[in-house]
Protein backbone atom coordinates (compact mmCIF):
# COMPACT_ATOMS: atom_id res chain seq x y z
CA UNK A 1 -1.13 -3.10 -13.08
CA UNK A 2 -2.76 -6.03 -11.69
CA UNK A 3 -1.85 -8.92 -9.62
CA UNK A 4 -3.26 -12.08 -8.99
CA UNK A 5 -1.85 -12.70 -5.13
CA UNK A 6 -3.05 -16.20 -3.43
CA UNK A 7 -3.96 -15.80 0.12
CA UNK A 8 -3.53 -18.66 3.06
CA UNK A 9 -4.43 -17.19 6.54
CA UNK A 10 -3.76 -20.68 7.85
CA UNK A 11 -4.11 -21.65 11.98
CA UNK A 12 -4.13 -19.74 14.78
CA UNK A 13 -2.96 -15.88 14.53
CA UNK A 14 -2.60 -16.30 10.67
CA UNK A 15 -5.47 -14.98 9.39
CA UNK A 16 -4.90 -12.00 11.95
CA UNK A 17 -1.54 -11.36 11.00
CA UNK A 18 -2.41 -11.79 7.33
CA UNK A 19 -5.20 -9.63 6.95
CA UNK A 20 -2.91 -6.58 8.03
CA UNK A 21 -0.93 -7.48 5.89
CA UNK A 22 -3.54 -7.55 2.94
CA UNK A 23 -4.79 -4.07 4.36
CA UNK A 24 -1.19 -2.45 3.58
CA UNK A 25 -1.02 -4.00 0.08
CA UNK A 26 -4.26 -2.64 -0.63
CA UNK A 27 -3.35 0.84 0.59
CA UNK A 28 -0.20 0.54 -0.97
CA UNK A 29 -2.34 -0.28 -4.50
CA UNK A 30 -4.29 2.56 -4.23
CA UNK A 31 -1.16 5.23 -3.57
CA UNK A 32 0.70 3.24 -6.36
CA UNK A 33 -1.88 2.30 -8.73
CA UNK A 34 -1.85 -1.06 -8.51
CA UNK A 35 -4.58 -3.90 -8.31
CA UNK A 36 -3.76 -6.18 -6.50
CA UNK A 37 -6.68 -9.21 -6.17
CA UNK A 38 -6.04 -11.72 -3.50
CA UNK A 39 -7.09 -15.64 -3.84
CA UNK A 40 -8.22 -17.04 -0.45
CA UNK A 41 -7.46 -20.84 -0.56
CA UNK A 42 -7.05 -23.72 3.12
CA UNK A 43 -4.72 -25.20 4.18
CA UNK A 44 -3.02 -26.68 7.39
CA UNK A 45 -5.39 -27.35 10.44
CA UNK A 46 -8.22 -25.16 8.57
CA UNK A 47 -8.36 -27.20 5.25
CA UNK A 48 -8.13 -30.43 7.14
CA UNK A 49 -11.16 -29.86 8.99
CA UNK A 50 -13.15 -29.21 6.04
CA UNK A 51 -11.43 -31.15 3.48
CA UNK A 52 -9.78 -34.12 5.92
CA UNK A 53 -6.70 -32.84 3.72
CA UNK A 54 -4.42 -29.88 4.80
CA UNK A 55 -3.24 -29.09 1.17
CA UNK A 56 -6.51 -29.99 -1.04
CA UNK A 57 -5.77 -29.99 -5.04
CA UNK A 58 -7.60 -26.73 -5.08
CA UNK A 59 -5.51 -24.42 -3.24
CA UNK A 60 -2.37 -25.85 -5.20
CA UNK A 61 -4.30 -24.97 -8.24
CA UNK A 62 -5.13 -21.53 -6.79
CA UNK A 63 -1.23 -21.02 -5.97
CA UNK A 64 -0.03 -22.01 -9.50
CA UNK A 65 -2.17 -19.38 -10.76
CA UNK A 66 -1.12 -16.62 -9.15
CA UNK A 67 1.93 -14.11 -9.17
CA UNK A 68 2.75 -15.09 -5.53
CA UNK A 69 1.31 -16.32 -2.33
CA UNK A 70 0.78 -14.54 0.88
CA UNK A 71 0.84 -17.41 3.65
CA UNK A 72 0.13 -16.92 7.26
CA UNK A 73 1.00 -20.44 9.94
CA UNK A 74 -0.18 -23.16 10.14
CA UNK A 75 -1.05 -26.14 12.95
CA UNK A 76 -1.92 -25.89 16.71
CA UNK A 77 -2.49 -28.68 19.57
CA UNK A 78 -6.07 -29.61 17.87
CA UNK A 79 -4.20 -31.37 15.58
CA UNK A 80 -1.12 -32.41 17.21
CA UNK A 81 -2.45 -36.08 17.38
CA UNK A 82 -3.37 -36.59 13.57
CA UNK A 83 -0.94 -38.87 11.34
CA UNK A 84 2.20 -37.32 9.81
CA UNK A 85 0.68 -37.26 6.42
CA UNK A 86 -2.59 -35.17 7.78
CA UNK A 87 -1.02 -32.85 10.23
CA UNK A 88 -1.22 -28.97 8.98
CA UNK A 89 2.60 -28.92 8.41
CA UNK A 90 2.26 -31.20 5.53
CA UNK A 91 0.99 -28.21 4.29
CA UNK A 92 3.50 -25.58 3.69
CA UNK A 93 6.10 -28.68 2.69
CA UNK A 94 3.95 -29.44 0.48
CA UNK A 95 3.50 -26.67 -1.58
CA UNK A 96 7.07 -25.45 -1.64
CA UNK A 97 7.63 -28.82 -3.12
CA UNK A 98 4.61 -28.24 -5.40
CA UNK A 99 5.76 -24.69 -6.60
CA UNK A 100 9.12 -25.56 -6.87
CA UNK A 101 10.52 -23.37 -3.79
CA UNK A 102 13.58 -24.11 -3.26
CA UNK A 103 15.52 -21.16 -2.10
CA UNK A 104 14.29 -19.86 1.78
CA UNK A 105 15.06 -16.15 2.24
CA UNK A 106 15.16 -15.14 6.37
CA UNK A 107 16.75 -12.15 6.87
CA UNK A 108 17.37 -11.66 10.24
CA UNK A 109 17.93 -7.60 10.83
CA UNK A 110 18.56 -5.72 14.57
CA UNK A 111 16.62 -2.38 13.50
CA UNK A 112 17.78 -0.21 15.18
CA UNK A 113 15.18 0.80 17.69
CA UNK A 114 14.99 -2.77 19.21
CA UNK A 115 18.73 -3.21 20.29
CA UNK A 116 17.35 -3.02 24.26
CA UNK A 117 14.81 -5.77 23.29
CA UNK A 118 17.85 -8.11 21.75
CA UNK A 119 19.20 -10.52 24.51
CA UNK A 120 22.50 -9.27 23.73
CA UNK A 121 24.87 -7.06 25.13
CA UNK A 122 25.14 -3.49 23.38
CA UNK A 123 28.96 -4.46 23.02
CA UNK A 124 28.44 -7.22 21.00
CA UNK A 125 25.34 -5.52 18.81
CA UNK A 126 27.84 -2.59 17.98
CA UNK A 127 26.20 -1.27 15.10
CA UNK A 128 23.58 -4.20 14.51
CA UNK A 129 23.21 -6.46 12.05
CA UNK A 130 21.71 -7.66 8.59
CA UNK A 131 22.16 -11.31 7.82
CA UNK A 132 20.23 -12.91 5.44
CA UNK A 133 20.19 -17.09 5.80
CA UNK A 134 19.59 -18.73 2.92
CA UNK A 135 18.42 -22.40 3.36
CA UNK A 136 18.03 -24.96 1.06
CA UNK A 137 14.23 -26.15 1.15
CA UNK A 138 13.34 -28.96 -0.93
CA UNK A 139 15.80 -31.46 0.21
CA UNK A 140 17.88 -33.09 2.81
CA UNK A 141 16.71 -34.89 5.81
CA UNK A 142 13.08 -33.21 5.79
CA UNK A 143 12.61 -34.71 2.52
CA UNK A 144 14.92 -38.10 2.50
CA UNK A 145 14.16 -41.85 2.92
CA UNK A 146 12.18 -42.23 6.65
CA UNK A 147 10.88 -45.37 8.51
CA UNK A 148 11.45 -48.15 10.90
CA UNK A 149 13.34 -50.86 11.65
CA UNK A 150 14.25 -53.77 13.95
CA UNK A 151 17.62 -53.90 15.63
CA UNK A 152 19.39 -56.04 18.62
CA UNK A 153 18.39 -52.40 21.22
CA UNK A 154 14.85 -52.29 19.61
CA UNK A 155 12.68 -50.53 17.20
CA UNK A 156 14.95 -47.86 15.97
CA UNK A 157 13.62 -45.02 13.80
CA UNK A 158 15.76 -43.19 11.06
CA UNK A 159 15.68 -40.37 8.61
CA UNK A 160 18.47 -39.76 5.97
CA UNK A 161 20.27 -36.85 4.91
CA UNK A 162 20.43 -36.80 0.59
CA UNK A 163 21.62 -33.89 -1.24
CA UNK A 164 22.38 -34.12 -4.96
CA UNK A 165 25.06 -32.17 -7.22
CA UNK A 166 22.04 -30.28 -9.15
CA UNK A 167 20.29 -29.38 -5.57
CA UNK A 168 23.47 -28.05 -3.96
CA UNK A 169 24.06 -26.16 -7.22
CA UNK A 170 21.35 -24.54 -7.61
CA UNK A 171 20.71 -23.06 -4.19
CA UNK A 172 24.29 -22.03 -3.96
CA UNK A 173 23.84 -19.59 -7.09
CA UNK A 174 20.81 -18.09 -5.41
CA UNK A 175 23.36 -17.46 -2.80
CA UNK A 176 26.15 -15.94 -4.88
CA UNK A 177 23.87 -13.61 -7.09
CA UNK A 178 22.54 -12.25 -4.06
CA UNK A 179 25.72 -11.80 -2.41
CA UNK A 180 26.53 -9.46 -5.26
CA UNK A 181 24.06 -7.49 -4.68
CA UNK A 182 24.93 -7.36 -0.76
CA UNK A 183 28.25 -7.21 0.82
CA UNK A 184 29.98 -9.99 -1.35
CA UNK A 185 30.39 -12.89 1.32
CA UNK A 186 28.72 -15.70 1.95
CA UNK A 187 29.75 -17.78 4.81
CA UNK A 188 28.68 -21.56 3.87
CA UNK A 189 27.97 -23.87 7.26
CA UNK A 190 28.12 -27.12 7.17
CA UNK A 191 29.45 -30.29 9.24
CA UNK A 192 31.97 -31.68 6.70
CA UNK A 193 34.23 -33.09 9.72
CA UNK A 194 30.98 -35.73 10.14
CA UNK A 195 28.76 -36.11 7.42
CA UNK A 196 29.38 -37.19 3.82
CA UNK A 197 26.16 -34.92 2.30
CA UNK A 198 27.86 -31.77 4.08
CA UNK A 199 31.42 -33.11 2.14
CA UNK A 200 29.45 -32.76 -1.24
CA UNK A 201 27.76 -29.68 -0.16
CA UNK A 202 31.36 -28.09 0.89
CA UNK A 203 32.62 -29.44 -2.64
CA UNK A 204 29.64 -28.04 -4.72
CA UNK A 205 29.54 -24.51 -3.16
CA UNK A 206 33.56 -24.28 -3.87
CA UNK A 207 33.19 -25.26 -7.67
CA UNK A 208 30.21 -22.49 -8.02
CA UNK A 209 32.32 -19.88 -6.08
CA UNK A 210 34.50 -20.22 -9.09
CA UNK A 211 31.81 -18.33 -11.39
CA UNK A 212 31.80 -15.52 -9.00
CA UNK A 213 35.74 -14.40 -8.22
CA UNK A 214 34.69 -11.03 -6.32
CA UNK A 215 32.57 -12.90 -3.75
CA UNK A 216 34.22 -13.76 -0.41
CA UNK A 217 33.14 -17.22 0.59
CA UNK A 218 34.16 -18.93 3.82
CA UNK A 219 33.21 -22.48 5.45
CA UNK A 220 32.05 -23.08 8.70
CA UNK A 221 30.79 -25.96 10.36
CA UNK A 222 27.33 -25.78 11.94
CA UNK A 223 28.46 -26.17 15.74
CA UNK A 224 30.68 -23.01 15.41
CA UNK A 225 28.27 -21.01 13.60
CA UNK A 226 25.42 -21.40 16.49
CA UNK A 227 27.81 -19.86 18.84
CA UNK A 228 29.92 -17.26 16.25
CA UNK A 229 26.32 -15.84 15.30
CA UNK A 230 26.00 -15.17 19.28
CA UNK A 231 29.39 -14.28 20.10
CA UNK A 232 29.71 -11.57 16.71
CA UNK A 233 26.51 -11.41 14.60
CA UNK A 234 28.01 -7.84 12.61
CA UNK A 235 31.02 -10.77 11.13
CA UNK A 236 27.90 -12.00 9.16
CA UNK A 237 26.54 -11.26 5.50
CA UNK A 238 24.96 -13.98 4.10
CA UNK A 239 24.82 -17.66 5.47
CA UNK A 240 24.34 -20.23 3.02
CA UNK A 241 23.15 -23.74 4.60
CA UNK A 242 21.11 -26.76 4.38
CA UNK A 243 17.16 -27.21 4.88
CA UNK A 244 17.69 -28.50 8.97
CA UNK A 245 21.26 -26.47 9.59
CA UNK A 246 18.89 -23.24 8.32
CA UNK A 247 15.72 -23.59 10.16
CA UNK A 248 17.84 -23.97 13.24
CA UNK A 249 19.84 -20.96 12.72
CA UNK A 250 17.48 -18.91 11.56
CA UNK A 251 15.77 -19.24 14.47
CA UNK A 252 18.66 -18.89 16.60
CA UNK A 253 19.52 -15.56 14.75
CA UNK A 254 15.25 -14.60 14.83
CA UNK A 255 15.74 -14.69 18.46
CA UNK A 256 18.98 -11.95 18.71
CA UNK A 257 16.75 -9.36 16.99
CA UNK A 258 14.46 -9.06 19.62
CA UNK A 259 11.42 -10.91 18.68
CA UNK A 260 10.61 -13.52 16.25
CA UNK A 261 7.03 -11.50 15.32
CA UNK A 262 8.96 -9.12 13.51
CA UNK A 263 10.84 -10.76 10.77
CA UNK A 264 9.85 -12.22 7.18
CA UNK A 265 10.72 -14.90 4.70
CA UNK A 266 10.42 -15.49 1.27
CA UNK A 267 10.51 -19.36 -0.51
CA UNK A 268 11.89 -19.01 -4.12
CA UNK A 269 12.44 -21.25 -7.42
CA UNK A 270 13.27 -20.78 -10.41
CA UNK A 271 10.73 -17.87 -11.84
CA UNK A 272 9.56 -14.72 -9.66
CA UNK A 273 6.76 -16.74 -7.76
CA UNK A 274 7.46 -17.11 -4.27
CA UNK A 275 5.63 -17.80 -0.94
CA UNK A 276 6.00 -15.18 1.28
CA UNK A 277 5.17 -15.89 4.99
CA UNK A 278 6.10 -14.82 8.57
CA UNK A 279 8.70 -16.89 10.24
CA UNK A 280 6.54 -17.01 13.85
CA UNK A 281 3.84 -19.88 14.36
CA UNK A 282 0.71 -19.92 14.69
CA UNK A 283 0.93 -18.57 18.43
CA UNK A 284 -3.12 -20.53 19.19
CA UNK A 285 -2.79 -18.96 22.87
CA UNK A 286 -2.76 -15.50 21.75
CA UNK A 287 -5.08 -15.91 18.65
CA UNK A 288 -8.06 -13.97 18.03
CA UNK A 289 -6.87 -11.46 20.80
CA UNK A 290 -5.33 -8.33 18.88
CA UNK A 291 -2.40 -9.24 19.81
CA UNK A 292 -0.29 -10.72 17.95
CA UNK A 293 2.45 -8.24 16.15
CA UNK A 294 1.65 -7.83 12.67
CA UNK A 295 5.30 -6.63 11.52
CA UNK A 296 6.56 -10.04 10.22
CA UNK A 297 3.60 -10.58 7.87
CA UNK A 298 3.43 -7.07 6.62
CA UNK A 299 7.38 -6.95 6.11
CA UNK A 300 6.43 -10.83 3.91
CA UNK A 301 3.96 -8.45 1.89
CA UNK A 302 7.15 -5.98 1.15
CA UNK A 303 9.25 -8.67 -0.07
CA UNK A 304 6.37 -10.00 -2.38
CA UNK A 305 6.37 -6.44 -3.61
CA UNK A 306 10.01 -6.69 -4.06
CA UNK A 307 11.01 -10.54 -5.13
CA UNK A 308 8.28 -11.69 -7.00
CA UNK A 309 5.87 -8.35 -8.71
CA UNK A 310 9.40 -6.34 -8.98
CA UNK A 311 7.89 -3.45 -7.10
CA UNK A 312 10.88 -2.33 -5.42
CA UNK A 313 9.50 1.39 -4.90
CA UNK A 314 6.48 0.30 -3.11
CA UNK A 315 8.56 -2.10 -0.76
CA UNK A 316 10.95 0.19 0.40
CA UNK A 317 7.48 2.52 1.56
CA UNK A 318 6.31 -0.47 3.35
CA UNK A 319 9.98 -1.09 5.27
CA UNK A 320 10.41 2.27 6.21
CA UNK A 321 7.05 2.95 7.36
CA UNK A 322 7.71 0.17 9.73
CA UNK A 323 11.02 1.69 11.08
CA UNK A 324 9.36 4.28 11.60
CA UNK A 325 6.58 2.88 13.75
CA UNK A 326 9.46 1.88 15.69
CA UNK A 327 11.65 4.82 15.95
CA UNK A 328 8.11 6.01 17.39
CA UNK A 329 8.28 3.83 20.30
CA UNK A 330 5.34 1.76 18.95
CA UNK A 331 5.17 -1.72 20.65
CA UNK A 332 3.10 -5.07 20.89
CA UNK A 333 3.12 -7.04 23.26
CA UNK A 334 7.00 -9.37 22.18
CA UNK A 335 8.92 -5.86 21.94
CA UNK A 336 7.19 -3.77 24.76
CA UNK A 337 9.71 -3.52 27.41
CA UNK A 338 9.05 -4.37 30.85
CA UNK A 339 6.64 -1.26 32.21
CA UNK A 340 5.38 0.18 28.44
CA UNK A 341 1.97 -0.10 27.53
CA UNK A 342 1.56 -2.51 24.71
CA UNK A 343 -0.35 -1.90 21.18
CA UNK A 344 -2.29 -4.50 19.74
CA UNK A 345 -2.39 -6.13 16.43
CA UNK A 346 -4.90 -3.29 14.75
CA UNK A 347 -3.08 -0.20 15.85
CA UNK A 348 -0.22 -1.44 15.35
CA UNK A 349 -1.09 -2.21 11.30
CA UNK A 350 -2.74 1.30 11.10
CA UNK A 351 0.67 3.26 12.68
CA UNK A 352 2.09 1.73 9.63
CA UNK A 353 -0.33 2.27 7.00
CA UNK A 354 -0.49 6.07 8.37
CA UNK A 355 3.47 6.26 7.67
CA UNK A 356 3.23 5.19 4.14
């Protein structure tokens, strides 16, 4: 089979992290027999500084046309000074919106071998963890009315919170179809005491749950689940949340599994196409060094395999090639301990290609 897969390397350690990731897939297609031909397109602080745009109409185009894309990180402090419209963020924003993302997949899994590099006691990682945030994308206070104003203590600046019906709706059955193929629960946070968008998202969520009677589905406002996820990660399945509630918690929960360089995401829609990127940035101090860890963007390229080309066989290779690497006592430079010697970027892609 063949698939069309576009590629952004992006800023900084992207196009490091990316290419090993593009050197398993292509090992992968030749074990599996599978083509696999990968699209290079810009965008973030490398398109703007040849196109003075950091999404040009051409990589969009490129994206629409493929099966799925392969995206490293974006931005850096050379363009930390540029307008809100031209920064390299306005990238990745910009095509989920374009492509219709609107589902974010971040699973956030203690493997095994890494429970000494988790900042948390062995008694409270018991037997680890494996939960999978899912954050609306597309909408709330990323995406709502911003600007200025005058008022009697100054200038004041605001950005507002909008969900609709449909949006809730829609993300929430993501949430509960993938629940049944988990552990049936679904913990939905929120902060319903306060805010009238989290009252509709409570109320939404609760008429959905009704389509799906074996699924266990709690509430939880947003201020309880930052500390619950510290104080007992194993009590979570799935979290279901909104677009800022989820990028704060799934960094918060990125952070209890040792290192952020190891774990993946996936943006979804409606459809199998997806954007499939590592949940790190684009690290600019370490870039170009070999060593930046390679395991988040590789682990992206297994849920590609998985989510968006169906290729479920080939993914699990990928996954447990990588706990194996680990198991091994293979480490960069975020999960060596204090005292081990450090592998970089190259070796580290190459353990892992030797396990599949």
């Amino acid at each position: 089979m063949e698939y069309n897969i576009a590629v952004i390397k992006g800023d900084g350690i992207g196009p490091e992290v990316v290419d090993s990731a593009i050197e398993i897939l292509k090992f992968i297609g030749d074990k599996y027999g599978h083509r696999f031909i990968f699209n290079e397109a810009l965008a973030g602080g490398a398109a703007y500084d040849k196109y003075k745009d950091p999404l040009p109409m051409e990589t969009i185009n490129i994206c629409k046309n493929s099966k799925a894309v392969l995206f490293g990180a974006v931005g850096g402090p050379k363009w930390d000074s540029l307008p809100r419209e031209k920064r390299p963020e306005k990238a990745i924003l910009g095509l989920r919106k374009e492509l219709g993302l609107y589902a974010n997949l971040r699973p956030g899994i203690l493997f095994e071998p890494l429970k000494d590099a988790s900042p948390l006691r062995l008694d409270i990682i018991k037997d680890g963890f494996d939960i999978l945030v899912i954050r609306e994308l597309t909408g709330g206070i990323y995406f709502g009315e911003k600007g200025f104003k005058d008022t009697d203590m100054g200038k004041a600046a605001y950005d507002i919170e909008i969900y609709s019906e449909k949006e809730v709706e829609r993300i929430a059955r993501i949430a509960f179809q993938l629940a049944m193929k988990r552990n049936k629960k679904i913990t939905s946070v929120d902060k319903s005491n306060v805010l009238e968008s989290s009252r509709l998202w409570r109320r939404i969520v609760d008429k959905v749950s009704k389509d799906y009677p074996d699924i266990h589905l709690d509430h939880m406002y947003v201020d309880n689940a930052s500390m619950q996820v510290i104080r007992d990660p194993s009590s979570f399945d799935i979290i279901l949340t909104s677009n800022m509630f989820g990028d704060i918690l799934s960094d918060e929960i990125s952070i209890l599994t040792g290192s952020i360089g190891i774990l993946p995401s996936a943006s979804l829609g409606k459809g199998n196409r997806g954007i499939y990127e590592p949940i790190h940035g684009s690290a600019p101090d370490i870039a170009g060094k070999n060593k930046a860890n390679p395991i988040a963007a590789i682990l992206s390229a297994a849920m590609m395999l998985d989510y968006s080309l169906g290729l479920k066989e080939e993914a699990l290779a990928i996954e447990n090639a990588v706990n194996k690497a680990l198991r091994e006592n293979y480490r960069t430079m975020d999960i060596a301990k204090k005292g081990e010697t450090a592998i970089g970027t190259k070796k580290m892609t190459n353990i892992i290609k030797g396990n599949i």
